[in-house]
C-alpha atoms as a PDB file:
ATOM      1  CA  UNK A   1      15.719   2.325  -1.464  1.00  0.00           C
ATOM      2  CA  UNK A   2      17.492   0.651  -4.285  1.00  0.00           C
ATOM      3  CA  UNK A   3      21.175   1.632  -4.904  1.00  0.00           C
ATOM      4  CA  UNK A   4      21.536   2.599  -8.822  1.00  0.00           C
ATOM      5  CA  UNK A   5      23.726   5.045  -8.235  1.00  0.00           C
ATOM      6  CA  UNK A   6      27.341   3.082  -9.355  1.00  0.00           C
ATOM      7  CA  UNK A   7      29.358   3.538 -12.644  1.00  0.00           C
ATOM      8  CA  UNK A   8      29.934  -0.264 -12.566  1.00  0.00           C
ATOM      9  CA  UNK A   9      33.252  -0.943 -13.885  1.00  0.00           C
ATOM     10  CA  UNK A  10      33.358  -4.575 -14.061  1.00  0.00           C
ATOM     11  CA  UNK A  11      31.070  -3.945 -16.431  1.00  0.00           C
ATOM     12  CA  UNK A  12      32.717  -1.714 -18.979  1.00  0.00           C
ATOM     13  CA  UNK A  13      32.373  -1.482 -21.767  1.00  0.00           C
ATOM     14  CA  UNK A  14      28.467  -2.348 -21.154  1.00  0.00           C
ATOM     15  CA  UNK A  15      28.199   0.167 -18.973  1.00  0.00           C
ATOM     16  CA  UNK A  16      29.806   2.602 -20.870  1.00  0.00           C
ATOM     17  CA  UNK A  17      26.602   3.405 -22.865  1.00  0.00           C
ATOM     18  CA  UNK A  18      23.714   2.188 -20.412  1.00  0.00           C
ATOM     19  CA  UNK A  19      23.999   2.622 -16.526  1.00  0.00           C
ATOM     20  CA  UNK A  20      24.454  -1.028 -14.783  1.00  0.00           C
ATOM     21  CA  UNK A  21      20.664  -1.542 -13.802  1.00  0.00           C
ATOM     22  CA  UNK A  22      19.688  -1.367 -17.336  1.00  0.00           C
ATOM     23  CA  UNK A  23      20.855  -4.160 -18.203  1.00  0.00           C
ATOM     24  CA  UNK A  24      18.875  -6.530 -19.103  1.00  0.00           C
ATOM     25  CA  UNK A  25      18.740 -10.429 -18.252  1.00  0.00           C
ATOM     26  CA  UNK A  26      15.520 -12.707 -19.064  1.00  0.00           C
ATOM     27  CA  UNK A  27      13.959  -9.969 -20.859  1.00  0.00           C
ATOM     28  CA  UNK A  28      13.830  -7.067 -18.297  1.00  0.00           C
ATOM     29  CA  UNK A  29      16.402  -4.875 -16.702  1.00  0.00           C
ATOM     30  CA  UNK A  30      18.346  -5.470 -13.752  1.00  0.00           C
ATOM     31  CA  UNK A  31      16.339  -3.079 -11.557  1.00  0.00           C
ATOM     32  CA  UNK A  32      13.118  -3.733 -12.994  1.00  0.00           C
ATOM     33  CA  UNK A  33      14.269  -7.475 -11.370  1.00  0.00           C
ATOM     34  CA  UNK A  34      14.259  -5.747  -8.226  1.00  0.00           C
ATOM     35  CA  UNK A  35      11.015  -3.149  -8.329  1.00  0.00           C
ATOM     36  CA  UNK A  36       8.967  -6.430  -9.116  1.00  0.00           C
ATOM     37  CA  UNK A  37      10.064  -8.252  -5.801  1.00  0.00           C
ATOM     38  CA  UNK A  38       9.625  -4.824  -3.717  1.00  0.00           C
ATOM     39  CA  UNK A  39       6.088  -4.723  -5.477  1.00  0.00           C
ATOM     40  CA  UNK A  40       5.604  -8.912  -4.522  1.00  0.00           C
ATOM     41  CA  UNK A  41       6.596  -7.819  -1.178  1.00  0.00           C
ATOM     42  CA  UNK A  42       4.082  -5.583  -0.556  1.00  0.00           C
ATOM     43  CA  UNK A  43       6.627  -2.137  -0.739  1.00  0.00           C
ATOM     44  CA  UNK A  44       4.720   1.031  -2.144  1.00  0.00           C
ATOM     45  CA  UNK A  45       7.275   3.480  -2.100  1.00  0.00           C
ATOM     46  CA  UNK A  46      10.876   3.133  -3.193  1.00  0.00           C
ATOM     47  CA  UNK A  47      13.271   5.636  -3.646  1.00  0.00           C
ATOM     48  CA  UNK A  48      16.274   5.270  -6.442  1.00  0.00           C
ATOM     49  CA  UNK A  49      19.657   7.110  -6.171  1.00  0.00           C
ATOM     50  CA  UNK A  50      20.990   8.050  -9.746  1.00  0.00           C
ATOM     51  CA  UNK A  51      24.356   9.287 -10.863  1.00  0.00           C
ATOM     52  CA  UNK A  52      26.463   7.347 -13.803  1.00  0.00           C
ATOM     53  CA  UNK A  53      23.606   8.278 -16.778  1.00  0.00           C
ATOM     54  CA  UNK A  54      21.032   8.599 -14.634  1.00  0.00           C
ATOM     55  CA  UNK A  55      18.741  10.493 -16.729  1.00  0.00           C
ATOM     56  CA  UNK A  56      18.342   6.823 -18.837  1.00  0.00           C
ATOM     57  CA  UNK A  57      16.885   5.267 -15.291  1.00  0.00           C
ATOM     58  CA  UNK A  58      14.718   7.901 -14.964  1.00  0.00           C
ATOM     59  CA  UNK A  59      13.649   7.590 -18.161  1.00  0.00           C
ATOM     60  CA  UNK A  60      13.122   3.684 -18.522  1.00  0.00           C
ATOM     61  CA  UNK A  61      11.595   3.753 -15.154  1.00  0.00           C
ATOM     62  CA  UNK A  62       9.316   6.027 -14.836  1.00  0.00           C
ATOM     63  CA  UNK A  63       7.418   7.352 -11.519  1.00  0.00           C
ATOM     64  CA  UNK A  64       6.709   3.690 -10.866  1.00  0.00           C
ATOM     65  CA  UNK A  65       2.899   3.529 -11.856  1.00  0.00           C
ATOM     66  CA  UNK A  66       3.244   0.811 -14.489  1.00  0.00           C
ATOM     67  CA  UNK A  67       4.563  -1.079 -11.381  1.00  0.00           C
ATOM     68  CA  UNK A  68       2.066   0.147  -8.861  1.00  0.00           C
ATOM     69  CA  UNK A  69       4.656   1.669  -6.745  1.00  0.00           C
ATOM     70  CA  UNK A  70       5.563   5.197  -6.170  1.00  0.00           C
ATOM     71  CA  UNK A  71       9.250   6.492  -6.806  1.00  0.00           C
ATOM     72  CA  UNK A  72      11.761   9.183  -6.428  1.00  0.00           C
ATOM     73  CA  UNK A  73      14.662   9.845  -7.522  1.00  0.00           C
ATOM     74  CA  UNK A  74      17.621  11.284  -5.534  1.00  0.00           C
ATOM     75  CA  UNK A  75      19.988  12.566  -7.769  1.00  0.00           C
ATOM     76  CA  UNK A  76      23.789  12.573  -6.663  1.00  0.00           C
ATOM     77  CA  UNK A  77      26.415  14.626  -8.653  1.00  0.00           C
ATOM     78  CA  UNK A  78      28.905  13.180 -10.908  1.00  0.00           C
ATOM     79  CA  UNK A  79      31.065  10.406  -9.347  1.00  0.00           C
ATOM     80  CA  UNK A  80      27.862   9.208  -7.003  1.00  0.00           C
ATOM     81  CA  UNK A  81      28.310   9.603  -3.148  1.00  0.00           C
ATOM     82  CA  UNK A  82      28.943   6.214  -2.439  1.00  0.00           C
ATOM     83  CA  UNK A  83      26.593   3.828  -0.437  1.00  0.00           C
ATOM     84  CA  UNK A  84      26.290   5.661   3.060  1.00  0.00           C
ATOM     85  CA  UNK A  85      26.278   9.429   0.992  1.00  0.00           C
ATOM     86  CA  UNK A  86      23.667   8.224  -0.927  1.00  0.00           C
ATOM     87  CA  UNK A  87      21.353   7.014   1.951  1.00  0.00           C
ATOM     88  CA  UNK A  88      21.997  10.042   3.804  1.00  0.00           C
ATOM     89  CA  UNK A  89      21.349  11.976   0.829  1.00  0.00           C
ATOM     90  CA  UNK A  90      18.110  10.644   0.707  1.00  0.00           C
ATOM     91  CA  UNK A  91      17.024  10.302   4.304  1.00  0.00           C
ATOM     92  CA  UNK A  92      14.664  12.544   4.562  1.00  0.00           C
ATOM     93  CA  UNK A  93      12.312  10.791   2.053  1.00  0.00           C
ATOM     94  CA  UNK A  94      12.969   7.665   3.473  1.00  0.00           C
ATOM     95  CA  UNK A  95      10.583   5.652   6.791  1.00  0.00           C
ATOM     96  CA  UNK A  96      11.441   7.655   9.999  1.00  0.00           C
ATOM     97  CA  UNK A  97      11.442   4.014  11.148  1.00  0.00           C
ATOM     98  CA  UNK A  98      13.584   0.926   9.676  1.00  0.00           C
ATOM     99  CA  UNK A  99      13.531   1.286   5.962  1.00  0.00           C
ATOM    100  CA  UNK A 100      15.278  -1.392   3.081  1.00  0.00           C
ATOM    101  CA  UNK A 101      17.778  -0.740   1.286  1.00  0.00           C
ATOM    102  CA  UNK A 102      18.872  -3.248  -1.879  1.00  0.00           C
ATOM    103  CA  UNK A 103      21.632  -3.227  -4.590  1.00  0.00           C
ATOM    104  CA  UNK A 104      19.991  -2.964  -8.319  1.00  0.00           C
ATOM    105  CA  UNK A 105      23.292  -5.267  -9.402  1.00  0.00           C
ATOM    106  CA  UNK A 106      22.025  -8.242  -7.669  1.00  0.00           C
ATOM    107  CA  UNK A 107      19.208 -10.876  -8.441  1.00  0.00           C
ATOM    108  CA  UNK A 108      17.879 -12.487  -5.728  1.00  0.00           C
ATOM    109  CA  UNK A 109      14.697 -14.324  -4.487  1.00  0.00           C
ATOM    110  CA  UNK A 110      14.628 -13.108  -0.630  1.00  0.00           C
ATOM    111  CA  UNK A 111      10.921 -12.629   0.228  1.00  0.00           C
ATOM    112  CA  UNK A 112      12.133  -9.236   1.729  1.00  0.00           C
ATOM    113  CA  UNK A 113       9.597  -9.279   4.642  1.00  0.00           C
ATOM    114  CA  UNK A 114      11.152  -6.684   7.190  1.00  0.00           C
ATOM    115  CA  UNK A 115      12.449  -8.123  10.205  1.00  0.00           C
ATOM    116  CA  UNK A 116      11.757  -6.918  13.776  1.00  0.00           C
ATOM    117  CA  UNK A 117      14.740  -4.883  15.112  1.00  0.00           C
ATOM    118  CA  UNK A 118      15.085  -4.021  18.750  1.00  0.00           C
ATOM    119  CA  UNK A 119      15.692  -0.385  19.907  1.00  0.00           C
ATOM    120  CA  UNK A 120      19.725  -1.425  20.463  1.00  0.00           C
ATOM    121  CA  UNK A 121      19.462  -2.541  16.698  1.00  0.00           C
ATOM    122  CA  UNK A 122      20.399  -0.151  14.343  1.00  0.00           C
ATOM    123  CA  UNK A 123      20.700  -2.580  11.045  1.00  0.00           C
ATOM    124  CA  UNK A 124      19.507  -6.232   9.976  1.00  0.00           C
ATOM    125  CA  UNK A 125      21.556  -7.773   7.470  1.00  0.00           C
ATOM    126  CA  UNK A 126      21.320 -10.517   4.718  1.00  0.00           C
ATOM    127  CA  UNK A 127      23.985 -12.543   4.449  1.00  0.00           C
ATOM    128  CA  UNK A 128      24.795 -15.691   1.763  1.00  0.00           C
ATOM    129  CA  UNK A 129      27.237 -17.889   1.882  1.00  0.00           C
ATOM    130  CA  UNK A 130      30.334 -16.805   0.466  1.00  0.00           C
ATOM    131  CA  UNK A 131      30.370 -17.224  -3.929  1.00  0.00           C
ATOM    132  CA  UNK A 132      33.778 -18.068  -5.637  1.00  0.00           C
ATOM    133  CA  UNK A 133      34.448 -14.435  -6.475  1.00  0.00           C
ATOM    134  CA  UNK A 134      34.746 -13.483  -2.953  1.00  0.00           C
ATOM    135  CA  UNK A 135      35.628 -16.457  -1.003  1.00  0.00           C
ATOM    136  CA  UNK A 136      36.830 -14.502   2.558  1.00  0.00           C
ATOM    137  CA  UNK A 137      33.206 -13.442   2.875  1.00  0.00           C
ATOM    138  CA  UNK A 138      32.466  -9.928   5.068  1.00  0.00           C
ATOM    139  CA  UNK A 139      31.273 -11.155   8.464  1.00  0.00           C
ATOM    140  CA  UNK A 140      30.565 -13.665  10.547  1.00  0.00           C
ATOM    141  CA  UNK A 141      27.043 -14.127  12.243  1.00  0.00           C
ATOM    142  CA  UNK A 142      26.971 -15.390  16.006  1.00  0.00           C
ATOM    143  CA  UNK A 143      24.375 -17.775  17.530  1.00  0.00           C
ATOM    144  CA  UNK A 144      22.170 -14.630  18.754  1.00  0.00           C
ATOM    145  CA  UNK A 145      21.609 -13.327  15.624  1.00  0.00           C
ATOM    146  CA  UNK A 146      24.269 -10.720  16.002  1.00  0.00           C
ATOM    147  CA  UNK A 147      26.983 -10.069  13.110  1.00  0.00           C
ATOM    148  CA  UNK A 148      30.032 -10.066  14.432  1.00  0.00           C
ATOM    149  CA  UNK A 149      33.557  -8.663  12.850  1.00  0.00           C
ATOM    150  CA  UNK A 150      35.404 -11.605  14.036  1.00  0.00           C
ATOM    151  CA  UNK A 151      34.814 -15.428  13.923  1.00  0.00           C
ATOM    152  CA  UNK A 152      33.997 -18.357  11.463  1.00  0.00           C
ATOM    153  CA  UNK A 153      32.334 -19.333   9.193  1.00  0.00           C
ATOM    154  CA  UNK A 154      32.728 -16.007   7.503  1.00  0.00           C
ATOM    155  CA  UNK A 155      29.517 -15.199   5.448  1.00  0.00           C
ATOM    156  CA  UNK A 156      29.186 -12.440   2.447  1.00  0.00           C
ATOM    157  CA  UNK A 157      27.060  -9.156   2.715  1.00  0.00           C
ATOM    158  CA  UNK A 158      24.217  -9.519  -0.169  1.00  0.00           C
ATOM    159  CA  UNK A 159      23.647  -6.052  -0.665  1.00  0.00           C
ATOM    160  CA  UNK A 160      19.784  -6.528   1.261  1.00  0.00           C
ATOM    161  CA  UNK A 161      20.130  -4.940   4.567  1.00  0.00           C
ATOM    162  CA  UNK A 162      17.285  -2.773   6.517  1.00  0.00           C
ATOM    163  CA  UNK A 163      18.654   0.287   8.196  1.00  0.00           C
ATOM    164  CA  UNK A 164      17.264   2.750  10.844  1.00  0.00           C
ATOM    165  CA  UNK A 165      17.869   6.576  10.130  1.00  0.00           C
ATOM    166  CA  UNK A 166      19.819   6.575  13.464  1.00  0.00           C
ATOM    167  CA  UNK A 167      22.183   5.040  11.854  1.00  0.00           C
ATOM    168  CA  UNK A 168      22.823   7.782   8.703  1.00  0.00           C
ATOM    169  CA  UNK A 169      21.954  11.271  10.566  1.00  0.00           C
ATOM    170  CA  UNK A 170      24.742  12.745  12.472  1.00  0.00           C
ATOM    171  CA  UNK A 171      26.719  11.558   8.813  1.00  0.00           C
ATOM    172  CA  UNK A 172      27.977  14.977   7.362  1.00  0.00           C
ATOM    173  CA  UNK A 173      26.613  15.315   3.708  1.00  0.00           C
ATOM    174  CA  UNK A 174      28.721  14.014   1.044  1.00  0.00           C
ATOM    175  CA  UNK A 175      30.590  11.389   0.079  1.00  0.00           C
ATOM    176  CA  UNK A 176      30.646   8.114   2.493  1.00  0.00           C
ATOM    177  CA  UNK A 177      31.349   4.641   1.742  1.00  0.00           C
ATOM    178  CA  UNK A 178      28.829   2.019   3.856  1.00  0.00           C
ATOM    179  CA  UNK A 179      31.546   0.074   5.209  1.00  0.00           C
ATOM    180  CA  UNK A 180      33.075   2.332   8.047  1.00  0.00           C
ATOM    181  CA  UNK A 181      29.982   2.993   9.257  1.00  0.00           C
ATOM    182  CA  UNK A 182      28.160  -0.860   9.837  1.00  0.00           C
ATOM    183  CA  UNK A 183      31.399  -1.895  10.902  1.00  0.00           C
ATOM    184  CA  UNK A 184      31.348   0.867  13.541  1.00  0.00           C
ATOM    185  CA  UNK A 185      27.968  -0.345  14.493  1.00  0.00           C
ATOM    186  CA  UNK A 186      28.770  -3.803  14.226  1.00  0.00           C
ATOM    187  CA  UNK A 187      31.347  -3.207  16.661  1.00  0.00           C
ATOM    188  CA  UNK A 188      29.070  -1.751  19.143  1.00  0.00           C
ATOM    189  CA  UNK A 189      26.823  -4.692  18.802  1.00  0.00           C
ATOM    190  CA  UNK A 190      23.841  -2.702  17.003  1.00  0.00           C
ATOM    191  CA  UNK A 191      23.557  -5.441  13.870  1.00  0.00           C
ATOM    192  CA  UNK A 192      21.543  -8.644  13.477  1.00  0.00           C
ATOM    193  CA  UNK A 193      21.647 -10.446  10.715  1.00  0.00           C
ATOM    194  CA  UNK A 194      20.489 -13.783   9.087  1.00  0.00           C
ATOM    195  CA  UNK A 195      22.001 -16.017   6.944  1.00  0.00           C
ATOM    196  CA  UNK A 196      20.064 -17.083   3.779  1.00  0.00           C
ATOM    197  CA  UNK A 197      20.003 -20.316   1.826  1.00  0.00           C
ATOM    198  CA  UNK A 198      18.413 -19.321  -1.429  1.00  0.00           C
ATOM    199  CA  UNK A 199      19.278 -18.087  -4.527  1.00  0.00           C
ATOM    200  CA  UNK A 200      21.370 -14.879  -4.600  1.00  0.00           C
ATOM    201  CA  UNK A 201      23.888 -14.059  -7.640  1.00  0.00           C
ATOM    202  CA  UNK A 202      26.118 -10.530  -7.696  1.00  0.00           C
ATOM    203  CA  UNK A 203      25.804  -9.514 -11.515  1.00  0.00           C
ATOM    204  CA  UNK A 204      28.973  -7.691 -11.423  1.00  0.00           C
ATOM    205  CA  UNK A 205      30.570  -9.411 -14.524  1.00  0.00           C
ATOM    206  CA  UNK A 206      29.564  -9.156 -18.227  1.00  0.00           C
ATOM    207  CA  UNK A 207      29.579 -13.340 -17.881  1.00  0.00           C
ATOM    208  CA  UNK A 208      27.784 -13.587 -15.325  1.00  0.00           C
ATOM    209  CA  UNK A 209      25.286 -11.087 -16.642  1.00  0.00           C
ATOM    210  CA  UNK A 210      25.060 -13.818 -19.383  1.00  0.00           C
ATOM    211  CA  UNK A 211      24.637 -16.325 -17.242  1.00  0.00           C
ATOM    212  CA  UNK A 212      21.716 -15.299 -15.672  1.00  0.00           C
ATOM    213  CA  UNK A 213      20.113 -14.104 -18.922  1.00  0.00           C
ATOM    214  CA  UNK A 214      20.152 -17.438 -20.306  1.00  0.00           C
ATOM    215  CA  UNK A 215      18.763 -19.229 -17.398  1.00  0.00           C
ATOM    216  CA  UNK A 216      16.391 -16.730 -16.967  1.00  0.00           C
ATOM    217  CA  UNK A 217      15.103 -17.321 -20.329  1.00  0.00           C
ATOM    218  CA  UNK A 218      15.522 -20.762 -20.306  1.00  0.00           C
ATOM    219  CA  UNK A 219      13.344 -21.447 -17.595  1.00  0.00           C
ATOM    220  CA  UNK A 220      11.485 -17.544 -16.777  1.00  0.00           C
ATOM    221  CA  UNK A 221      12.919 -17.485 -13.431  1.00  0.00           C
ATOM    222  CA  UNK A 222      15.315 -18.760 -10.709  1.00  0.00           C
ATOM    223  CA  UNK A 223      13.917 -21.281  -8.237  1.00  0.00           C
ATOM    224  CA  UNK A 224      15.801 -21.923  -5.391  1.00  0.00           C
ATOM    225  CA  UNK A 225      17.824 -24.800  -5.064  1.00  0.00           C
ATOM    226  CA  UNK A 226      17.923 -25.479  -9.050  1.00  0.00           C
ATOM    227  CA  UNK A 227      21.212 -25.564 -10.143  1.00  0.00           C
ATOM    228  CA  UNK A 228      22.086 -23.523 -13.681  1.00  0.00           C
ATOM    229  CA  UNK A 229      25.403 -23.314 -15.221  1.00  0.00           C
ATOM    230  CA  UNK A 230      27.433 -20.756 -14.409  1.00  0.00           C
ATOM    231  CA  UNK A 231      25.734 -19.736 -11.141  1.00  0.00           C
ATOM    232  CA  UNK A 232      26.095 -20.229  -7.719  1.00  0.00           C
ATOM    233  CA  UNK A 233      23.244 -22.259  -6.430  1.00  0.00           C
ATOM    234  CA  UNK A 234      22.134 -23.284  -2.529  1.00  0.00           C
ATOM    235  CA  UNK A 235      19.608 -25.176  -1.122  1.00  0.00           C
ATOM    236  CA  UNK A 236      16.579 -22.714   0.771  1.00  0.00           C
ATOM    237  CA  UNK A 237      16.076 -23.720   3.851  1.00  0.00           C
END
């Protein structure tokens, strides 16, 4: 599932006029970015929640075939549902095991290859070390694998998580914000996570938008480990 759903209001006035994951950077939208690794990463069937001008994503988009995929479109009255709302919204179209679930606003060169989640594991999440714009990070990640709520070194949420349905049913429909609910199952102990090394930028400014754009067309894509200005860059591992 990619999240498309936002207003994106760091990015007014862009986003005014066109919804966040149209725009563009290195020639193609944000989302298109993102339905091209899903497609790399063998994915088939993605589903895209639409609020803020949604009608344009729908229209840009298409029912996937130009990018041998499949997709739907859940659409989510005015104001969105917010990131839990939305998946729950569109839970019954998603894997009745562990599907993925990705942010169109980010650009990021994660193979996506799902991980293996034990029956006490209700999420897996991807987690990047912590850019200037958010320097407190989320969570931290313990030496099992587990994401904890407590401890350092602190590490950001990248928006790339995979999610059982468990975690989403009993969730009344409506409005829900993700946070409440991994932290509840963080809590419990029902999240792994990894921390990842490679390149991963949040395009939630009109300069870094820019900044991405121009090293997107300056060299066609983002290798990890190459270091562009503007833009937070880490080693892979």
């Amino acid at each position: 599932m990619i999240l498309a759903a936002g207003r994106g209001e760091r990015m007014r006035p862009l986003t005014d006029h066109t919804p966040k994951p149209l725009l563009e950077a290195g020639g193609a939208t944000l989302i298109e970015h993102g339905i091209r690794r899903l497609y790399t990463a063998g994915y088939r069937e993605v589903v895209i929640n639409v609020a803020h001008l949604g009608d344009r994503i729908v229209e840009r988009v298409g029912d996937g075939s130009r990018f041998g995929i499949r997709i739907r479109y859940s659409h989510e009255p005015p104001g969105a549902l917010e990131t839990a709302g939305g998946i729950r919204e569109a839970l019954d179209w998603l894997s009745p095991g562990a599907f993925l679930v990705l942010n169109a606003d980010i650009w990021c060169d994660h193979p996506l290859t799902p991980p293996l989640l034990g029956q006490d594991t209700l999420a897996h999440l991807v987690l990047v070390d912590n850019p200037g714009h958010h320097p407190n990070g989320d969570f931290a990640l313990n030496d099992d694998g587990r994401v904890s709520l407590a401890g350092v070194p602190r590490h950001t949420f990248s928006g790339i998580g995979w999610y059982r349905p468990e975690l989403f049913a009993a969730l009344p429909r409506g409005r829900c914000p993700l946070s409440p609910v991994l932290r509840s199952a963080i809590a419990a102990g029902a999240v792994s996570g990894e921390r990842y090394r490679g390149t991963w930028i949040d395009v939630g400014t009109p300069e870094r938008l820019h900044a991405l754009d121009a090293a997107l067309r300056t060299e066609g894509t983002l290798a990890a480990g190459q270091k562009k200005p503007g833009l937070r860059r880490v080693k892979a591992p």
